[in-house]
Protein backbone atom coordinates (compact mmCIF):
# COMPACT_ATOMS: atom_id res chain seq x y z
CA UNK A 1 86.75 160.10 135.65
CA UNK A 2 89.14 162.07 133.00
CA UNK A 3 89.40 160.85 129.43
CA UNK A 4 92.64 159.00 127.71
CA UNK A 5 93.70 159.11 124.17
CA UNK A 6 93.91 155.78 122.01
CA UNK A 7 97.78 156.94 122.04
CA UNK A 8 97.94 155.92 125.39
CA UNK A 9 97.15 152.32 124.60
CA UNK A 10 100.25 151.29 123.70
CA UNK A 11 101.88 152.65 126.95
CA UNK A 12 99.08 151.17 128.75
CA UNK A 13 99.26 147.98 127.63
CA UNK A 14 103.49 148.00 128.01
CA UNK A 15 102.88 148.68 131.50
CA UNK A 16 100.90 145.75 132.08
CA UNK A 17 102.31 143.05 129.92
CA UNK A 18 106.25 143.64 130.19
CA UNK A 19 107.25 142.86 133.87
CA UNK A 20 106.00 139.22 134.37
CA UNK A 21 107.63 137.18 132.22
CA UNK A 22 111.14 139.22 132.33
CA UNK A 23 111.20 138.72 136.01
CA UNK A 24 110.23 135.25 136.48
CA UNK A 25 110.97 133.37 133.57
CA UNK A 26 112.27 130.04 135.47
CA UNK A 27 108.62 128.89 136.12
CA UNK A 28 108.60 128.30 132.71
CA UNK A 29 111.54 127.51 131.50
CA UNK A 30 112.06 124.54 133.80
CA UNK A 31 109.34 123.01 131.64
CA UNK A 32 110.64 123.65 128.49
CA UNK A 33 114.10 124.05 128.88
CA UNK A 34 115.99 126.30 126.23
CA UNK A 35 113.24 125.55 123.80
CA UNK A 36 111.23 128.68 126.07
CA UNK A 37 111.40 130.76 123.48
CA UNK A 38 109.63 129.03 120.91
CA UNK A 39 107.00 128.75 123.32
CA UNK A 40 106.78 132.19 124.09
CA UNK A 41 106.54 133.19 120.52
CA UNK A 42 103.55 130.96 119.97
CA UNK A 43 102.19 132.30 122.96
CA UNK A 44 102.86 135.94 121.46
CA UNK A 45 101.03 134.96 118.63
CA UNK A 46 98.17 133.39 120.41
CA UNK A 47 97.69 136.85 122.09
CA UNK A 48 98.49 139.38 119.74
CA UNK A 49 95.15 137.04 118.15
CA UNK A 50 93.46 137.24 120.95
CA UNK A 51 93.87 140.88 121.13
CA UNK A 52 92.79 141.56 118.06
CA UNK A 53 89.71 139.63 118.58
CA UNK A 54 88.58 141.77 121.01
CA UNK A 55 89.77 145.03 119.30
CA UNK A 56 87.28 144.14 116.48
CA UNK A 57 84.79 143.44 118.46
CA UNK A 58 84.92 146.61 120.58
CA UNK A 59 84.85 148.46 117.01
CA UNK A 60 81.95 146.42 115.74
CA UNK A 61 79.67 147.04 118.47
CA UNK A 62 80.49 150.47 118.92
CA UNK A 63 79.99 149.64 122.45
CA UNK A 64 83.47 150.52 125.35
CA UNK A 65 81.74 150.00 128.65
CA UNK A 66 83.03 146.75 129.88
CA UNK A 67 80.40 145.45 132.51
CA UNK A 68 77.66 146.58 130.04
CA UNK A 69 78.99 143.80 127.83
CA UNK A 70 79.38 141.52 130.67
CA UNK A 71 75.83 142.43 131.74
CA UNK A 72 74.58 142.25 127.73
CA UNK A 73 76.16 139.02 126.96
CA UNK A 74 75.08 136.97 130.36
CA UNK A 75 72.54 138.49 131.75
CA UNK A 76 72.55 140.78 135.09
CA UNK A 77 72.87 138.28 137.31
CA UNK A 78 75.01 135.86 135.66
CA UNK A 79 77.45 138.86 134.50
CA UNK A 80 78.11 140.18 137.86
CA UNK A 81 79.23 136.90 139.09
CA UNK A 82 82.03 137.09 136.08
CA UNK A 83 82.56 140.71 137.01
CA UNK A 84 83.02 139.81 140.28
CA UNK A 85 85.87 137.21 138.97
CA UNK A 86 87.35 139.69 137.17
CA UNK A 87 87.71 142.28 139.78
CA UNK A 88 89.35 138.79 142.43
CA UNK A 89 91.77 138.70 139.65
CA UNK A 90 92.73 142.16 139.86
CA UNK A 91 93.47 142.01 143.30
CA UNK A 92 95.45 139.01 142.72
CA UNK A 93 97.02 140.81 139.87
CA UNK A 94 98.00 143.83 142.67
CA UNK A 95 99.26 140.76 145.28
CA UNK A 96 101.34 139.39 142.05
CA UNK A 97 102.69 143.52 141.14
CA UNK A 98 103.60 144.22 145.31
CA UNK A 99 104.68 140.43 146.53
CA UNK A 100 107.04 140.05 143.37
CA UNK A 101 108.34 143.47 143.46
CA UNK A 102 109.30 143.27 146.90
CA UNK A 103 110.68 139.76 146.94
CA UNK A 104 113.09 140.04 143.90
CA UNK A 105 114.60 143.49 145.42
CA UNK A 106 114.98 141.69 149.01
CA UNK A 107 116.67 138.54 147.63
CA UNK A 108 118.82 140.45 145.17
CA UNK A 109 119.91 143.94 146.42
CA UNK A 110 118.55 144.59 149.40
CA UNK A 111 118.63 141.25 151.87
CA UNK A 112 118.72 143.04 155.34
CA UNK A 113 115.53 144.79 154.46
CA UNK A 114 112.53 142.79 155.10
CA UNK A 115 109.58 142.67 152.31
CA UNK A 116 107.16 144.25 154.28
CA UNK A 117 109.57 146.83 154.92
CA UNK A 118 109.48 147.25 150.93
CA UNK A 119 105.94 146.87 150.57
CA UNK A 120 105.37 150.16 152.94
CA UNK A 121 107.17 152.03 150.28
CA UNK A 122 105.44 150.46 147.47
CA UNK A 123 101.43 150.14 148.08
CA UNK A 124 100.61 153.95 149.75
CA UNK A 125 103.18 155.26 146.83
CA UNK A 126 100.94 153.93 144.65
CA UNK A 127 97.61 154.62 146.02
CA UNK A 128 98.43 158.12 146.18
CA UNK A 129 99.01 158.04 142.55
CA UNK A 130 95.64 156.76 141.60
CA UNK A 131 93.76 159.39 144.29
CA UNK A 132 95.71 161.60 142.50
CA UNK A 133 93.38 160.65 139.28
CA UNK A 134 93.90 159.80 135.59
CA UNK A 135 96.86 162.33 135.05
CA UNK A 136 99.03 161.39 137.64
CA UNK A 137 98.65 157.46 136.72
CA UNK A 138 99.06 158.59 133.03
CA UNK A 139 102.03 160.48 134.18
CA UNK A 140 103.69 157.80 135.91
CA UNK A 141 103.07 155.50 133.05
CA UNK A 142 104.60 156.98 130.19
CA UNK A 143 107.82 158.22 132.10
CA UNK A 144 108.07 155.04 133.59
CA UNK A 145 107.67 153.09 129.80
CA UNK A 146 109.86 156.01 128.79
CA UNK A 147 112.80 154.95 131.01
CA UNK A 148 112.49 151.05 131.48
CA UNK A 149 112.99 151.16 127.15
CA UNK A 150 116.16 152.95 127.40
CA UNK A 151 117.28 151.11 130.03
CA UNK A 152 116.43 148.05 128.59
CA UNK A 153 118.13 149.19 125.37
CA UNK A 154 121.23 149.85 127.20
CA UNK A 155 121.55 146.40 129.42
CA UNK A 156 121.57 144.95 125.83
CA UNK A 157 124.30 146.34 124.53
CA UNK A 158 126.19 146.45 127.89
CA UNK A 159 125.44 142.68 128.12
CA UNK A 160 125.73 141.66 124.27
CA UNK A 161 129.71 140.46 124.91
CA UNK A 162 128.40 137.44 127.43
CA UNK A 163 125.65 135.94 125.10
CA UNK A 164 126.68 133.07 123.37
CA UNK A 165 123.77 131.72 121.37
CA UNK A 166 125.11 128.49 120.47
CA UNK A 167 123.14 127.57 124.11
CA UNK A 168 120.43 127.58 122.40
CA UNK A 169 121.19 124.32 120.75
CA UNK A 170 120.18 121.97 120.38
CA UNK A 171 116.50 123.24 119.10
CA UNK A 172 113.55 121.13 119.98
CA UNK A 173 115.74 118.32 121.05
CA UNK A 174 112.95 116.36 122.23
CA UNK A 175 109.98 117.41 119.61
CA UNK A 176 107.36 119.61 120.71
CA UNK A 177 106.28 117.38 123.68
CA UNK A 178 103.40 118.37 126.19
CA UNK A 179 106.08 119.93 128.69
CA UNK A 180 106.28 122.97 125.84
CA UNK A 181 102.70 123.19 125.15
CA UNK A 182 102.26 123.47 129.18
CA UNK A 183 104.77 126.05 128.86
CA UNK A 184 103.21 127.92 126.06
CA UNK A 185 99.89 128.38 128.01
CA UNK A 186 101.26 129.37 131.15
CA UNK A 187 103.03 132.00 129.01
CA UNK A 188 99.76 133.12 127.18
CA UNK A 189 98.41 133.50 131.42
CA UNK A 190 101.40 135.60 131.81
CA UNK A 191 100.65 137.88 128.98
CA UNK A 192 97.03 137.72 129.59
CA UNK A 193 97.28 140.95 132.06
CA UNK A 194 96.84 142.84 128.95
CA UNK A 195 93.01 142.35 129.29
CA UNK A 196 93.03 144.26 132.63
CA UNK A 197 93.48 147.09 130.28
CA UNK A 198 89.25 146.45 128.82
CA UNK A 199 87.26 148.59 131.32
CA UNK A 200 89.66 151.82 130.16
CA UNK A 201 88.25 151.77 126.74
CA UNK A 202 85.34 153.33 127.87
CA UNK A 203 87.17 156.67 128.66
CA UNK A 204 88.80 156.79 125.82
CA UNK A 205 88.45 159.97 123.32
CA UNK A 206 89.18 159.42 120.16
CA UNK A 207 88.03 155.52 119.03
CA UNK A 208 88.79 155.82 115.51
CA UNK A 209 92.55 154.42 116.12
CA UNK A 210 92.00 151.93 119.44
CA UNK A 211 92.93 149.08 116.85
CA UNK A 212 95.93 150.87 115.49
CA UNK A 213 97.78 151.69 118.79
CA UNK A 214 96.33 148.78 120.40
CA UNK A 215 97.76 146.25 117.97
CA UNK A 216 101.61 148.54 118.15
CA UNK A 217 101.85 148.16 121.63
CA UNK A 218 101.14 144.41 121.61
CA UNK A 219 103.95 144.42 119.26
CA UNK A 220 106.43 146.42 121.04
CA UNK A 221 105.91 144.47 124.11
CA UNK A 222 106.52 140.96 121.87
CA UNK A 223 109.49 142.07 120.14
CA UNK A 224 111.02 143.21 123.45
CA UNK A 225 109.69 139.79 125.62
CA UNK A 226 111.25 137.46 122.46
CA UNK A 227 114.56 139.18 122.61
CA UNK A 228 114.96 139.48 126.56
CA UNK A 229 114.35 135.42 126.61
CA UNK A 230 116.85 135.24 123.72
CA UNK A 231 119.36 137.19 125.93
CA UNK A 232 118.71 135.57 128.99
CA UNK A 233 118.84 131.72 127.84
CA UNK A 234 122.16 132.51 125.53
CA UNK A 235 123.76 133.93 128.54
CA UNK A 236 123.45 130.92 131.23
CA UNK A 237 123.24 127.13 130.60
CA UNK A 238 119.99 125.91 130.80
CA UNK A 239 120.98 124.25 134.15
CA UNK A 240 122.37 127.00 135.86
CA UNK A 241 119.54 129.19 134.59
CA UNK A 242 116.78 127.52 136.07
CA UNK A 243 118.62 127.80 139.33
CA UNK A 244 117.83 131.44 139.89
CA UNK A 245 115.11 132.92 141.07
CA UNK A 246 115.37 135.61 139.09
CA UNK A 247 117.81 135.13 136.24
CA UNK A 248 117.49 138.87 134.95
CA UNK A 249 118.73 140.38 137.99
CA UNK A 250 122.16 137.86 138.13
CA UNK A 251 122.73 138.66 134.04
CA UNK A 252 123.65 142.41 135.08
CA UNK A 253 126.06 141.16 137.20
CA UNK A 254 128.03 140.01 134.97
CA UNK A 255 128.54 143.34 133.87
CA UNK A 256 132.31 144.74 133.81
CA UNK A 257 133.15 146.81 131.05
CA UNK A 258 137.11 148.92 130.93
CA UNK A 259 137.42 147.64 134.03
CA UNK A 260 135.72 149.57 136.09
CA UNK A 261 132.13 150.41 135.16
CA UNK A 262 129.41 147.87 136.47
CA UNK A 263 126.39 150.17 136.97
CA UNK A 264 124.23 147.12 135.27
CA UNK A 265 122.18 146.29 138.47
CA UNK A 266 121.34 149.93 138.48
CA UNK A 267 119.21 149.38 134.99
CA UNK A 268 117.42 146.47 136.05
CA UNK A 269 116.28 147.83 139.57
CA UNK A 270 114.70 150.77 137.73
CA UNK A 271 113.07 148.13 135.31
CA UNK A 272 112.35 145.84 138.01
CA UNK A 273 110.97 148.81 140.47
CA UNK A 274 109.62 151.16 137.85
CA UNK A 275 108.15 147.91 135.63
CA UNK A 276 106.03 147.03 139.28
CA UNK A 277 104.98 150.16 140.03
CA UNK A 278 103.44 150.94 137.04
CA UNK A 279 101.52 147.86 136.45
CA UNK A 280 100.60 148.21 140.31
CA UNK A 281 98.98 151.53 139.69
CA UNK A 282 97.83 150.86 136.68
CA UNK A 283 95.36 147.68 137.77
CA UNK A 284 94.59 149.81 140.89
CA UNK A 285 93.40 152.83 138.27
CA UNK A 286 91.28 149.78 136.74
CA UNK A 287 89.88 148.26 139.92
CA UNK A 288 88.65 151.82 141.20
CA UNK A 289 86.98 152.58 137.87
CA UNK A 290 84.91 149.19 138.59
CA UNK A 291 84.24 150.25 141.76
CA UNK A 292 82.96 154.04 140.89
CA UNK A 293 80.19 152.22 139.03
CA UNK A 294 78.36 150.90 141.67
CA UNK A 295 78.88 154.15 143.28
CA UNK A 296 81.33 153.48 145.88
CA UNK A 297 83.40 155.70 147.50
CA UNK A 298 86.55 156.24 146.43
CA UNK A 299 88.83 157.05 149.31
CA UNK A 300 87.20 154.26 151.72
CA UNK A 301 87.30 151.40 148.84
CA UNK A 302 90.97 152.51 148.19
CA UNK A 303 92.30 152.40 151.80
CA UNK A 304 90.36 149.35 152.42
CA UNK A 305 92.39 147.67 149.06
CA UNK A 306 96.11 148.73 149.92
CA UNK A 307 94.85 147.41 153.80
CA UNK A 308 94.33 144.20 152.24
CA UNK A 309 96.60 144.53 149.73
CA UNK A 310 99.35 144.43 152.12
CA UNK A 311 98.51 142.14 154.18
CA UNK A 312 97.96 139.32 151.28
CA UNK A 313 101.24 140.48 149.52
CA UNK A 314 103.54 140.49 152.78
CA UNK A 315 101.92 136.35 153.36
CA UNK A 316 102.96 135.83 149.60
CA UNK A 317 106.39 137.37 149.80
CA UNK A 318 107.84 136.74 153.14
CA UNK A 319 108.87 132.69 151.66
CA UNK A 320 110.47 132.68 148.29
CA UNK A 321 109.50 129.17 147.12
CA UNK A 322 105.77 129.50 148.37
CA UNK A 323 105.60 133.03 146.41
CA UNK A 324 106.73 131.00 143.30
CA UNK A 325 104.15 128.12 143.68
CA UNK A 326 101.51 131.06 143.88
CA UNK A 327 102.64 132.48 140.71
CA UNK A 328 102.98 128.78 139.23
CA UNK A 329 98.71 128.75 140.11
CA UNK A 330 98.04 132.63 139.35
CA UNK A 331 99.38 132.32 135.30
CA UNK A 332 96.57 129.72 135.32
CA UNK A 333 94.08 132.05 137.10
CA UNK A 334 95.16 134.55 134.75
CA UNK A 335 94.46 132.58 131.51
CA UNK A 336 90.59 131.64 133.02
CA UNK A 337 89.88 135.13 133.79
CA UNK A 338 91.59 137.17 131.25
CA UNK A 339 91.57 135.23 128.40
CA UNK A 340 89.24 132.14 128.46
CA UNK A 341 85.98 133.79 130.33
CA UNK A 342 86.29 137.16 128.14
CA UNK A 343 86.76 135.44 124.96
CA UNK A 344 83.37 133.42 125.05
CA UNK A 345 81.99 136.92 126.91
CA UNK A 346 83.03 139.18 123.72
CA UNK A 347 82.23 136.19 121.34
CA UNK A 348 78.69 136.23 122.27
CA UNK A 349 78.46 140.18 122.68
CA UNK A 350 79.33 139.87 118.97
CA UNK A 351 76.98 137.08 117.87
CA UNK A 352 74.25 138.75 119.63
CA UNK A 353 71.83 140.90 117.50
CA UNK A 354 71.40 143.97 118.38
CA UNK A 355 68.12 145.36 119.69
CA UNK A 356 65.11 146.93 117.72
């Protein structure tokens, strides 16, 4: 396995933290309503925290191998039960990237093409990626990151003329009620993918700035989640928003500009497509890492995952509303298994004195 610098952190954890919310923001919003992005903002704050936490304690301990804190902290057998969680939630994190990816481009651009159709383009493009190793993914990420920011930089501007923010109001018309606080921790499962990014700070290089880059690219990816639910809420009524499946995908279609140019759905499939694919490789870079230390092979395990992978992301996809109750249960999954089971794990990695 190849090394990474702390640089790529904050491209890293981009590609696994920008897609979810942006796509499907209507399973929470229909809880709280045009008051989302409060709730996302506490959530951003909850896991910028969060993140931090488990910078400092990576530093502290001078340790970066992942299941030897699992291991360290619960014991062998105990910690390979919670590895083994970890790694299910991967996999459900892959069914989440292909499913979702597929589904939005089949209801929105492409209805006469069936998701498994899609999903044959998507899972052995992104296998090959990973056997290609740690450049290719590494490759993929940063001129995928590269692109979805300018695009996403241009959609705002080219959409700017049909937000009207006064749809915002009123603010917290009903209080802060336990519809928003639901909201706010189905938002911190959403953003919890960042932690599939733990087991890859064991290859990385240079240590000395993990907490720097790590802490910028949380960041980046908040300031741009805050403003796309700004945009999206101020452009709709609340009503009509919560309608959509996915609301992102009808904004650029509002697009006309001198008459003539309406090249916005063009942006958002390369956010939409290149935000997937990325994350998609990216957790499938992190699941084969946890494989190659129990010595598996590589090729078999990762034929054997895009088999499955396929399978259990064409059942998700082929019904809209039964993919969306999924997702409605996997941002809870999410927030057990990324956030709630390594926080206690790290917690008592820290507390733990070290040996003599």
């Amino acid at each position: 396995m190849g090394k990474i610098s702390s640089k790529h952190l904050f491209f890293l954890i981009a590609s696994l933290t920008v897609v979810s919310i942006k796509t499907y923001p209507t399973i929470f919003t229909k809880l709280s309503g045009r008051d989302t992005w409060i709730c996302l903002i506490l959530a951003s704050a909850f896991i910028l925290l969060y993140f931090s936490f488990i910078l400092f304690v990576y530093k502290r301990k001078c340790c970066y191998n992942f299941i030897e804190i699992y291991t360290s902290s619960l014991g062998k057998f105990l910690g390979s039960i919670f590895i083994g969680l970890f790694v299910l939630n991967l996999f459900l994190t892959l069914t989440e990237c292909a499913s979702v990816e597929a589904s939005a481009m089949n209801v929105n651009f492409l209805i006469y093409t069936r998701t498994w159709q899609l999903l044959l383009l998507t899972i052995p493009a992104a296998a090959y990626v990973v056997k290609r190793g740690y450049n290719a993914v590494l490759i993929s990420v940063l001129i995928g990151i590269f692109f979805i920011s300018i695009s996403g930089v241009i959609l705002a501007i080219m959409t700017a003329k049909y937000k009207e923010y006064i749809r915002l109001l009123p603010i917290l018309e009903y209080g802060f009620n336990l519809k928003l606080l639901i909201s706010t921790i189905k938002l911190v499962g959403a953003y919890a993918s960042v932690a599939i990014i733990f087991p890859l700070f064991y290859d990385i290089k240079d240590t000395k700035n993990i907490r720097l880059w790590g802490t910028l690219g949380i960041i980046f990816v908040i300031q741009m989640q805050i403003f796309s639910m700004l945009g999206n809420l101020s452009t709709f009524e609340i009503d009509v928003f919560n309608s959509m499946s996915y609301p992102k995908l009808v904004q650029t279609q509002l697009i006309r500009h001198f008459g003539f140019l309406e090249a916005g759905e063009l942006f958002v499939m390369l956010q939409i497509v290149g935000g997937w694919f990325i994350k998609l490789v990216v957790t499938l870079q992190v699941l084969m890492k946890i494989f190659e230390h129990y010595k598996l092979n590589r090729t078999s395990v990762l034929i054997a995952i895009s088999i499955a992978l396929y399978i259990t992301a064409y059942l998700c996809s082929r019904n809209l509303f039964n993919l969306f109750k999924l997702l409605d249960y996997y941002v809870y999954i999410n927030l057990a298994n990324y956030v709630i089971i390594p926080f206690f794990v790290f917690l008592i990695f820290l507390l733990k004195p070290k040996k003599l």
